[in-house]
Protein backbone atom coordinates (compact mmCIF):
# COMPACT_ATOMS: atom_id res chain seq x y z
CA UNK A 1 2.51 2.87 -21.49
CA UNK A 2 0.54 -0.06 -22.67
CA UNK A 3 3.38 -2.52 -21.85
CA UNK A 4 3.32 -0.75 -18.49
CA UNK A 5 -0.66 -1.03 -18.25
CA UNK A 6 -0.48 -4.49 -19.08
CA UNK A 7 2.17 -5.47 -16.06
CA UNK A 8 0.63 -3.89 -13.17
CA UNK A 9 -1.66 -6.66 -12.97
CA UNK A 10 0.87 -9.27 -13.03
CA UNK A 11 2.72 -6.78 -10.30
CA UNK A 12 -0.32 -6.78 -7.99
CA UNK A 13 -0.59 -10.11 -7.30
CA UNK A 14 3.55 -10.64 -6.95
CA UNK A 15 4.40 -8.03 -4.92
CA UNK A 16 3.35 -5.62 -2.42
CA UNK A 17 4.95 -1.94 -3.54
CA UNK A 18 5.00 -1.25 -7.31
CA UNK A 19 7.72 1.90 -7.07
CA UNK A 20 7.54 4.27 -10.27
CA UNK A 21 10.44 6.91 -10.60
CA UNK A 22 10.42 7.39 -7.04
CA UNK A 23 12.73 5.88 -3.49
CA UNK A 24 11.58 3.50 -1.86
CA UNK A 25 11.27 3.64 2.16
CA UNK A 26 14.16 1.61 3.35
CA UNK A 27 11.22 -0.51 5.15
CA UNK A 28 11.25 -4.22 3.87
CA UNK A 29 9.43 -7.65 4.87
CA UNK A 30 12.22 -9.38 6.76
CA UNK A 31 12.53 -10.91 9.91
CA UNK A 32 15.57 -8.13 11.27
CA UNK A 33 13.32 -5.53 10.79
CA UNK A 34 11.21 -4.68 13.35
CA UNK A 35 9.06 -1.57 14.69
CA UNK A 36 5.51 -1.29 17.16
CA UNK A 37 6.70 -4.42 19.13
CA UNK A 38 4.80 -5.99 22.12
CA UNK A 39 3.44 -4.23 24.87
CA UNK A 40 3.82 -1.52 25.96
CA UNK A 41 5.34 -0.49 22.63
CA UNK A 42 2.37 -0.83 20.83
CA UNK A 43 -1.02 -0.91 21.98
CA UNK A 44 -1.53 -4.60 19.84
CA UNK A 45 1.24 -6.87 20.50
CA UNK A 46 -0.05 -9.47 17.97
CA UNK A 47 1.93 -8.08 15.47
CA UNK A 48 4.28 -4.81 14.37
CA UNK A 49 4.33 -2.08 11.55
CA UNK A 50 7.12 -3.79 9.99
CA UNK A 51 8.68 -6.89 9.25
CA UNK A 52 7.38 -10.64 8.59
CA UNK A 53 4.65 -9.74 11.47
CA UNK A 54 3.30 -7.23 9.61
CA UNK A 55 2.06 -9.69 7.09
CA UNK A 56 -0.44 -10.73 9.67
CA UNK A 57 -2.00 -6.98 9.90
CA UNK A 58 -3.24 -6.93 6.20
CA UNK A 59 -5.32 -8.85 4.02
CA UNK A 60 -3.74 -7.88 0.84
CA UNK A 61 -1.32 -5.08 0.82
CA UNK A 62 -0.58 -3.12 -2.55
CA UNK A 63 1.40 0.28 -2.35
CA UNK A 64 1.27 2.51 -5.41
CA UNK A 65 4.03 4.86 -5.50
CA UNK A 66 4.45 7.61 -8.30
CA UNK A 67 2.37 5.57 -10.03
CA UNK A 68 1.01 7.16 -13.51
CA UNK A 69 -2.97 7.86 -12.85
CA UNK A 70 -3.73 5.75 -15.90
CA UNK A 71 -2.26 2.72 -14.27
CA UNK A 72 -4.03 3.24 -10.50
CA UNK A 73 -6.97 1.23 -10.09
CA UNK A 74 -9.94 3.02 -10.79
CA UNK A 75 -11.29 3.21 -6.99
CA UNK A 76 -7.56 5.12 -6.47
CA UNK A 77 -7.81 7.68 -9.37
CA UNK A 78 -8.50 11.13 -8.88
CA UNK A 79 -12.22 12.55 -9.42
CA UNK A 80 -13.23 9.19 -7.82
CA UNK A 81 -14.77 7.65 -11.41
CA UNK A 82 -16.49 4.88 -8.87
CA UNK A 83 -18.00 7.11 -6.75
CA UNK A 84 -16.33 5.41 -3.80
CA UNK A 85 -16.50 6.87 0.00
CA UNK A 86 -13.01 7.64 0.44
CA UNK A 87 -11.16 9.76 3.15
CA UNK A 88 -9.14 12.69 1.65
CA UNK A 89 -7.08 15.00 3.97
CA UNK A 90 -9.31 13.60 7.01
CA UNK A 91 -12.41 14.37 5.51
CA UNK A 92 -14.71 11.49 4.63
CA UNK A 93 -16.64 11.96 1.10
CA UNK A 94 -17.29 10.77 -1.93
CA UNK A 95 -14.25 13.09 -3.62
């Protein structure tokens, strides 16, 4: 677990899922793939879901999946040990 605790870091600023015992999607950054589209497919035809364009939609985007709770970041573990507002099954709160 340490060797594991001490990667993620390196992970998070190399790649943008970090996929533990799990499947990924199937969804990739590439140009052939493609979802949203312009208008009228999507209400935003800047950019799609999917694909290179997506990289335009997000600042900086990490996805934890299956991921141990001792190797989330602290703002993503449960019992919310920052005391962050977070939204949990719709509801806004600090759970």
């Amino acid at each position: 677990m340490e060797a594991a605790r001490q990667l993620v870091p390196v992970l998070e600023r190399r790649v943008g899922r970090i996929l533990v015992n799990g499947y990924p999607t199937g969804v990739e950054v590439g140009h052939a793939m493609v979802h949203g589209g312009p208008y009228p497919a999507t209400s935003d035809g800047r950019s799609t879901s999917v694909g290179t364009l997506a990289i335009a939609r997000f600042l900086r985007p990490v996805c934890y999946q299956d991921m141990p709770e001792a190797l989330l970041p602290e703002a993503l573990r449960d019992g919310n040990p920052l005391g962050l507002m977070r939204r949990l099954d719709g509801v806004v709160g600090r759970h």
